[in-house]
N, C-alpha and C. Protein backbone atom coordinates (compact mmCIF):
# COMPACT_ATOMS: atom_id res chain seq x y z
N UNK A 1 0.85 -1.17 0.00
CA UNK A 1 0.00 0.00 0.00
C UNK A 1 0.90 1.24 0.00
N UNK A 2 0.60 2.08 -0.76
CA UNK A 2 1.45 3.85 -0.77
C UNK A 2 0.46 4.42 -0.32
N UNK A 3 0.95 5.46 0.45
CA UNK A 3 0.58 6.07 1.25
C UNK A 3 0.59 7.73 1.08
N UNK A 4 -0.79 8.46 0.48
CA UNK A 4 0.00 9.84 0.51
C UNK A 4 -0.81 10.59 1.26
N UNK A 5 0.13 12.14 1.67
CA UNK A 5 -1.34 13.01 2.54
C UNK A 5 -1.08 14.21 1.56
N UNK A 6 -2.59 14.41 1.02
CA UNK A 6 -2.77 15.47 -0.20
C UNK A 6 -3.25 16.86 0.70
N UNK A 7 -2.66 17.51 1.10
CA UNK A 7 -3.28 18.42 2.08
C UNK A 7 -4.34 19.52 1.21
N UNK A 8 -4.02 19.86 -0.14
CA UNK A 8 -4.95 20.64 -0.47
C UNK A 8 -5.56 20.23 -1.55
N UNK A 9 -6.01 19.00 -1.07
CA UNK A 9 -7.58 18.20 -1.74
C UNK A 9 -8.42 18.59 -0.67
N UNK A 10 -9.68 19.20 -1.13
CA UNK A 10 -10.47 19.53 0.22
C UNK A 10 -11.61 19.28 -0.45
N UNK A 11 -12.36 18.73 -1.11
CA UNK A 11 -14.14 18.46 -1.80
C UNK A 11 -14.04 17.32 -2.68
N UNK A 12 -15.00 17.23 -2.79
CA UNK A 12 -15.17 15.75 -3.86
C UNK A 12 -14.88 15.58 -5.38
N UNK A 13 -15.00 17.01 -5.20
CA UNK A 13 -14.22 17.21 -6.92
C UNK A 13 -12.76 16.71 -6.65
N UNK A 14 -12.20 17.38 -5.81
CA UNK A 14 -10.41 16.92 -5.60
C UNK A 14 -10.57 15.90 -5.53
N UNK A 15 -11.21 14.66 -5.20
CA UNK A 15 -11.33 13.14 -5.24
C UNK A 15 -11.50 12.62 -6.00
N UNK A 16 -12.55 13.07 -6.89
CA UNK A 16 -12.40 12.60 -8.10
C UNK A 16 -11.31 12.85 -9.23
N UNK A 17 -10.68 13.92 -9.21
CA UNK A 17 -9.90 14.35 -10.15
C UNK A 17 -8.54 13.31 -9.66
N UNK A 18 -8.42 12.96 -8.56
CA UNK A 18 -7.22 12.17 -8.19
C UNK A 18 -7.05 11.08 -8.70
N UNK A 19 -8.55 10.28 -7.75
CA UNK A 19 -9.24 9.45 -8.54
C UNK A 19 -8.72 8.58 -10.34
N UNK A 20 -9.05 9.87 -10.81
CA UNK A 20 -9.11 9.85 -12.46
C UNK A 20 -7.39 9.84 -12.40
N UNK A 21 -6.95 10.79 -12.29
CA UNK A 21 -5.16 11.06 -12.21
C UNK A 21 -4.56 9.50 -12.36
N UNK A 22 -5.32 8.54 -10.69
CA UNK A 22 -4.02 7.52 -10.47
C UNK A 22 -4.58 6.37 -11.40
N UNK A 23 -5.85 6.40 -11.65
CA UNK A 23 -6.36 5.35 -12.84
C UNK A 23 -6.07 5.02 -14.06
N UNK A 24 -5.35 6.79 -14.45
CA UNK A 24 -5.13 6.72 -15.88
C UNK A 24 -3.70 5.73 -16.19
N UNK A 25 -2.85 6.32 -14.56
CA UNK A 25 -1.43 5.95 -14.56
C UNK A 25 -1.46 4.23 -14.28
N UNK A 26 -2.58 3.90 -13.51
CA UNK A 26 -2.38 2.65 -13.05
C UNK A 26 -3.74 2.38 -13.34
N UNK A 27 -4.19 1.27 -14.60
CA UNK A 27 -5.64 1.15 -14.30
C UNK A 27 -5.98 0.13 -13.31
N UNK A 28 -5.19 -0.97 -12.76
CA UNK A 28 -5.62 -1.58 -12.14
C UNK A 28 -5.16 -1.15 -10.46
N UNK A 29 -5.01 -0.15 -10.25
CA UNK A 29 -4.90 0.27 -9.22
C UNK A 29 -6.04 0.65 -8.43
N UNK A 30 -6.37 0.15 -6.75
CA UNK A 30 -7.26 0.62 -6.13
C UNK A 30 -7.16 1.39 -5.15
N UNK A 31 -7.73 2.45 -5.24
CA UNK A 31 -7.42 3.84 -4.45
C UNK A 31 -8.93 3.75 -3.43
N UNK A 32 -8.30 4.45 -2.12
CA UNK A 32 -9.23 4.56 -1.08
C UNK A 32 -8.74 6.41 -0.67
N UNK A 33 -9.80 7.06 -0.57
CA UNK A 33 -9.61 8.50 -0.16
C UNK A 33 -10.01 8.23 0.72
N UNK A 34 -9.11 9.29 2.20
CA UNK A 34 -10.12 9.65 3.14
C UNK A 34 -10.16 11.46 3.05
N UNK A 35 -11.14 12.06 2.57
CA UNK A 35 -11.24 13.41 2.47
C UNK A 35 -10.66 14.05 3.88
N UNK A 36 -11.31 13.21 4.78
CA UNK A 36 -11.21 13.97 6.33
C UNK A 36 -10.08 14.22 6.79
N UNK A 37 -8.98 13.55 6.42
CA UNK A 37 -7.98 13.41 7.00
C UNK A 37 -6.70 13.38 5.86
N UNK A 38 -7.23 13.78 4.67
CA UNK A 38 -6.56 14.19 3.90
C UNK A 38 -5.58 13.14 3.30
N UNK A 39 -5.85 11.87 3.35
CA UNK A 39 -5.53 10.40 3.12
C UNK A 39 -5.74 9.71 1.43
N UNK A 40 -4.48 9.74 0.72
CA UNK A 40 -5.01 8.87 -0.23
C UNK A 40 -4.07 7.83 -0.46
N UNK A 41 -4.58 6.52 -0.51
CA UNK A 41 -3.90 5.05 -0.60
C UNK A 41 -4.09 4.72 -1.79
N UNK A 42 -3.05 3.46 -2.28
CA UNK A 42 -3.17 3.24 -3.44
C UNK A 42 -2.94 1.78 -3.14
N UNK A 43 -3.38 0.83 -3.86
CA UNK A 43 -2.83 -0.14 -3.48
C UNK A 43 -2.56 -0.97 -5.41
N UNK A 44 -1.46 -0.57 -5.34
CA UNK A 44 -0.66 -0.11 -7.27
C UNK A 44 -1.00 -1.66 -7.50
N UNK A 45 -1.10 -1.28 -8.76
CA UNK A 45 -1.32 -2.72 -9.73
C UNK A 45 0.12 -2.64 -10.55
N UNK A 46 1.21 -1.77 -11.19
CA UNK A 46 1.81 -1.46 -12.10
C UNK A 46 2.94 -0.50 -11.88
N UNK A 47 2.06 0.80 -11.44
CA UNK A 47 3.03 1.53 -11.42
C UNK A 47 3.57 2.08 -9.66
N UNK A 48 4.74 2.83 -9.89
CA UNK A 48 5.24 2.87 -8.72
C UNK A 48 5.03 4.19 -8.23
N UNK A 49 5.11 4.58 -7.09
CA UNK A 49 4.83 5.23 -5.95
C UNK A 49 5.66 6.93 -6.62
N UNK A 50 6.55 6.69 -7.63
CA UNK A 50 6.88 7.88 -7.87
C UNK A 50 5.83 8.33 -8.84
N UNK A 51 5.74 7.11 -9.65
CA UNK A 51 4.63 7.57 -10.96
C UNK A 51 3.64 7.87 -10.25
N UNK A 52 3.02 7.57 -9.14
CA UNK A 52 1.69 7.80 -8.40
C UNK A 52 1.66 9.03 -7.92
N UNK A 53 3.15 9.66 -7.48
CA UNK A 53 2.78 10.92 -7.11
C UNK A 53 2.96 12.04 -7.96
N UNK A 54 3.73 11.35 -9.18
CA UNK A 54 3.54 12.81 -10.30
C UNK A 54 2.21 12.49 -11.04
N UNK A 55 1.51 11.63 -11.11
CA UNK A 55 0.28 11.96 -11.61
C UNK A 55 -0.86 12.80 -10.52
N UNK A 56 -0.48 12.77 -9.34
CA UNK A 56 -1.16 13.29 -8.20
C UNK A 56 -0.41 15.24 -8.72
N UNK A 57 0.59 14.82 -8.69
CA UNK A 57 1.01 16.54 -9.12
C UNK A 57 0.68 17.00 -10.43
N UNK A 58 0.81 16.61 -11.74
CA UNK A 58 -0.36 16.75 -12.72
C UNK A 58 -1.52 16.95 -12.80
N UNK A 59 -2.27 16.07 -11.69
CA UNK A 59 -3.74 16.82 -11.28
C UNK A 59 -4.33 18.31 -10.68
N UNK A 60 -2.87 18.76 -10.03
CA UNK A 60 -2.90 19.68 -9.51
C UNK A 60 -2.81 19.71 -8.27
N UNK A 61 -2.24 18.53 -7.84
CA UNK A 61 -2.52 18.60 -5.94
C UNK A 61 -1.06 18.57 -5.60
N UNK A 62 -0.63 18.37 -4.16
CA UNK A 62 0.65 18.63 -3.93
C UNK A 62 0.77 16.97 -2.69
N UNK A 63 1.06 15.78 -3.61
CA UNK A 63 0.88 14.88 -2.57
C UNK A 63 2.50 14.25 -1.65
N UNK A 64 2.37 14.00 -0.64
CA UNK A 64 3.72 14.28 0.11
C UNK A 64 3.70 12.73 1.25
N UNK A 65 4.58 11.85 0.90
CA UNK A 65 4.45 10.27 1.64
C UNK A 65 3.76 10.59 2.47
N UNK A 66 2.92 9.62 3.18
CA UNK A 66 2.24 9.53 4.46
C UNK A 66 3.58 9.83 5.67
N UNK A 67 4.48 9.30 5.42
CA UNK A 67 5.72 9.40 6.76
C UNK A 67 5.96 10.24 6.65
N UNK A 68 5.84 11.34 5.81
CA UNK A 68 6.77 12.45 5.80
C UNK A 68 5.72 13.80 6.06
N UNK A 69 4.48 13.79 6.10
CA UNK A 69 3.22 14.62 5.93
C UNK A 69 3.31 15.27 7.17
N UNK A 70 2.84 16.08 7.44
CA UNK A 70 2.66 17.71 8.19
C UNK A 70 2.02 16.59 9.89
N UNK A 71 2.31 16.86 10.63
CA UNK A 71 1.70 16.87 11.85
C UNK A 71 -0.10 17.10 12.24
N UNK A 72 -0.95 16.05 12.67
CA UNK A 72 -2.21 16.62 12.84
C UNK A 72 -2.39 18.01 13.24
N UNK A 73 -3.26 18.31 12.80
CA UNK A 73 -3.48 19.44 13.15
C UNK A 73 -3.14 20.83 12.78
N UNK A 74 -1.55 20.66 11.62
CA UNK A 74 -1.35 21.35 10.61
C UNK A 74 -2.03 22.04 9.47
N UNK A 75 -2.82 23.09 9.56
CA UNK A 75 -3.22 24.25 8.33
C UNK A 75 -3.75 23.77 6.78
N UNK A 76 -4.46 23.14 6.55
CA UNK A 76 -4.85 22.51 4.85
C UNK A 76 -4.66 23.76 4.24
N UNK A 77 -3.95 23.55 2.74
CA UNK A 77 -3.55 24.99 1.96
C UNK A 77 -5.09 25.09 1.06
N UNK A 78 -5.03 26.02 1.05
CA UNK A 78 -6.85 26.13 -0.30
C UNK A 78 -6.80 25.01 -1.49
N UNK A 79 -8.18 25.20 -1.70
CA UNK A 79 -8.83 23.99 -2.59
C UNK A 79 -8.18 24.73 -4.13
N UNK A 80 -7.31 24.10 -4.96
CA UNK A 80 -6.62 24.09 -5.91
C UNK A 80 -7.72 24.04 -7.10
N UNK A 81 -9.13 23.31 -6.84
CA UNK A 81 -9.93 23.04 -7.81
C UNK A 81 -10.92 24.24 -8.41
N UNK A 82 -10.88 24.83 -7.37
CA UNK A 82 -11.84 25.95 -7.53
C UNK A 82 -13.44 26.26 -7.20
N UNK A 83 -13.77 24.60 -6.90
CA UNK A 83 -14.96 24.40 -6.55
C UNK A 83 -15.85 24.45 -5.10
N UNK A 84 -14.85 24.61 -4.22
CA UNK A 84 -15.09 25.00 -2.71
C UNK A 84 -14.94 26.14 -2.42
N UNK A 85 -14.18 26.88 -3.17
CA UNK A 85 -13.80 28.46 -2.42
C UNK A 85 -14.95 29.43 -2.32
């Protein structure tokens, strides 16, 4: 399982657009979001964890390992999509 924390995915549009992002790169890849907590898993069919996160940065988000991600309770940056603001 890869592990990323997308801090400025904040609505369901950002989920889906990710969504779409890691599918294209990996179709047999199964992805679990958690919006709340700013959580997206992959569990790769193909491709690897780097390809997973430049298609996450192509989408427009800024995704950063789960081990390495901001401290609870750390500041979410604005919704990149445009559809929450």
């Amino acid at each position: 399982m890869i592990d990323f924390e997308v801090r400025d995915m904040s609505c369901g549009h950002c989920v889906g657009a990710i969504t779409q992002a890691l599918k294209a790169v990996d179709g047999d890849a199964e992805v679990q979001i958690d919006l709340g907590t700013h959580r997206v898993q992959v569990e790769a069919g193909s491709a690897s964890a780097q390809e997973l996160a430049e298609a996450i940065r192509e989408a427009g988000y800024t995704p950063v390992p789960a081990a390495a991600a901001a401290p609870a309770g750390a500041r979410a940056a604005k919704s990149c999509c445009g559809c929450c603001r």
